[in-house]
C-alpha atoms as a PDB file:
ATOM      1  CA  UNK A   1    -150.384 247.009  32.855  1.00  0.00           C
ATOM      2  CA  UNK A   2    -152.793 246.039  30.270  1.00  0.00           C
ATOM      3  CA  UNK A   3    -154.188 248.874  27.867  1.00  0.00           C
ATOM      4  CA  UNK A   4    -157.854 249.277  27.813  1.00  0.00           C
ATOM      5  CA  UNK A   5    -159.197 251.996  25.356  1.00  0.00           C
ATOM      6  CA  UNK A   6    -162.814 250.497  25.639  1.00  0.00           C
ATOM      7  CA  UNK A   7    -164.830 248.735  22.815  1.00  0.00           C
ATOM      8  CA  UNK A   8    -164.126 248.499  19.361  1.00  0.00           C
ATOM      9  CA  UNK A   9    -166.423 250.496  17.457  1.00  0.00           C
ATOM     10  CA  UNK A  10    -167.804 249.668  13.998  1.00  0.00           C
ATOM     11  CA  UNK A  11    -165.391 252.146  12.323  1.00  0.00           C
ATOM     12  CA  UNK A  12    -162.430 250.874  13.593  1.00  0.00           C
ATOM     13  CA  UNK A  13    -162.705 247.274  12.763  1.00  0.00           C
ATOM     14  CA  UNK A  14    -164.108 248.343   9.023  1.00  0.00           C
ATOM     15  CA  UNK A  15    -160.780 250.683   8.743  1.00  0.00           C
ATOM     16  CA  UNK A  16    -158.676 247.689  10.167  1.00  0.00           C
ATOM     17  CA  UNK A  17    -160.217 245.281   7.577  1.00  0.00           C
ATOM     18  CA  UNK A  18    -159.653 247.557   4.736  1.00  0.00           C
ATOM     19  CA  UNK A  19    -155.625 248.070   6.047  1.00  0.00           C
ATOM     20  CA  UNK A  20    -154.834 244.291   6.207  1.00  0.00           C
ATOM     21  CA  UNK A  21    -156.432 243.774   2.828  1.00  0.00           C
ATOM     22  CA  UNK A  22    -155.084 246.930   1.176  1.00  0.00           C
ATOM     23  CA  UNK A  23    -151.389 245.592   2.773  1.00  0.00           C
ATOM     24  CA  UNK A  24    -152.216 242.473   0.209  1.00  0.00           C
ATOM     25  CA  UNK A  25    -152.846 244.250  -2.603  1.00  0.00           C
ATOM     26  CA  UNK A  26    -149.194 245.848  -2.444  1.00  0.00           C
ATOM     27  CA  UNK A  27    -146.115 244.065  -3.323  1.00  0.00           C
ATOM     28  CA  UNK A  28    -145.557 241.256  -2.796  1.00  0.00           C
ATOM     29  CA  UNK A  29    -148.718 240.729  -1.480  1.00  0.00           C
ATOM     30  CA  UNK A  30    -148.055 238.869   1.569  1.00  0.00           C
ATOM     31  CA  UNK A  31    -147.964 240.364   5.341  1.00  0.00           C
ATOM     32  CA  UNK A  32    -146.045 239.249   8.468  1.00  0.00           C
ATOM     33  CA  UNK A  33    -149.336 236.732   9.538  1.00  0.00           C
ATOM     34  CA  UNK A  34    -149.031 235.048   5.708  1.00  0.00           C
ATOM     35  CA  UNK A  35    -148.479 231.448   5.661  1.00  0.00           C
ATOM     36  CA  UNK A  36    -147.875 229.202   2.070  1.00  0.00           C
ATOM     37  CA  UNK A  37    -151.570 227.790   2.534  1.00  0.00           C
ATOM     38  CA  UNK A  38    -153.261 231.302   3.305  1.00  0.00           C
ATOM     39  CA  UNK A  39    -153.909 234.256   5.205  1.00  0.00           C
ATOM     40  CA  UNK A  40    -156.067 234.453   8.759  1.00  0.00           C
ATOM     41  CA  UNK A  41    -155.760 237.922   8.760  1.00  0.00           C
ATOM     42  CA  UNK A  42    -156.574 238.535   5.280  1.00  0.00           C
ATOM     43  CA  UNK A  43    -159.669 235.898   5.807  1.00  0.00           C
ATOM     44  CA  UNK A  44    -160.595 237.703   8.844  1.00  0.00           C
ATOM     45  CA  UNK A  45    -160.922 241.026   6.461  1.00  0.00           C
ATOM     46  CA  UNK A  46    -162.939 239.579   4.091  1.00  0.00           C
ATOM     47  CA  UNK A  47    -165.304 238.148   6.312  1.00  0.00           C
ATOM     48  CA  UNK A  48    -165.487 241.216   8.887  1.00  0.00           C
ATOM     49  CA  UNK A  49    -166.463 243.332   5.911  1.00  0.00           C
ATOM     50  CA  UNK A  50    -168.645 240.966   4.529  1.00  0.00           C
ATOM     51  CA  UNK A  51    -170.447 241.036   7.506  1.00  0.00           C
ATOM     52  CA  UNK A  52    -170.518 244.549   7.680  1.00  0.00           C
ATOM     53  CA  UNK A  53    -172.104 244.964   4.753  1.00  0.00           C
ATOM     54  CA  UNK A  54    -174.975 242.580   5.494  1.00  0.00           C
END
């Protein structure tokens, strides 16, 4: 059965940004999503909080 705790709210996705991009900054700098071009989850951080701020 699916989980459904309802919508995400504002804080969550700005705390979820800040852990996937705070997971780069530690050694070696890479997470489980990482490929050798890039990162979708670390260029979905950047742009969520980008977006935030705006």
């Amino acid at each position: 059965m699916p989980m459904d705790d309802g919508p995400v709210t504002p804080a969550l996705l700005i705390w979820t940004a800040q852990r996937v991009i705070n997971q780069h900054r530690k050694s070696p700098s890479r997470c489980a999503q990482c490929q050798d071009d890039g990162c979708e989850m670390l260029t979905w951080a950047r742009n969520a909080l980008t977006a935030h701020r705006e």
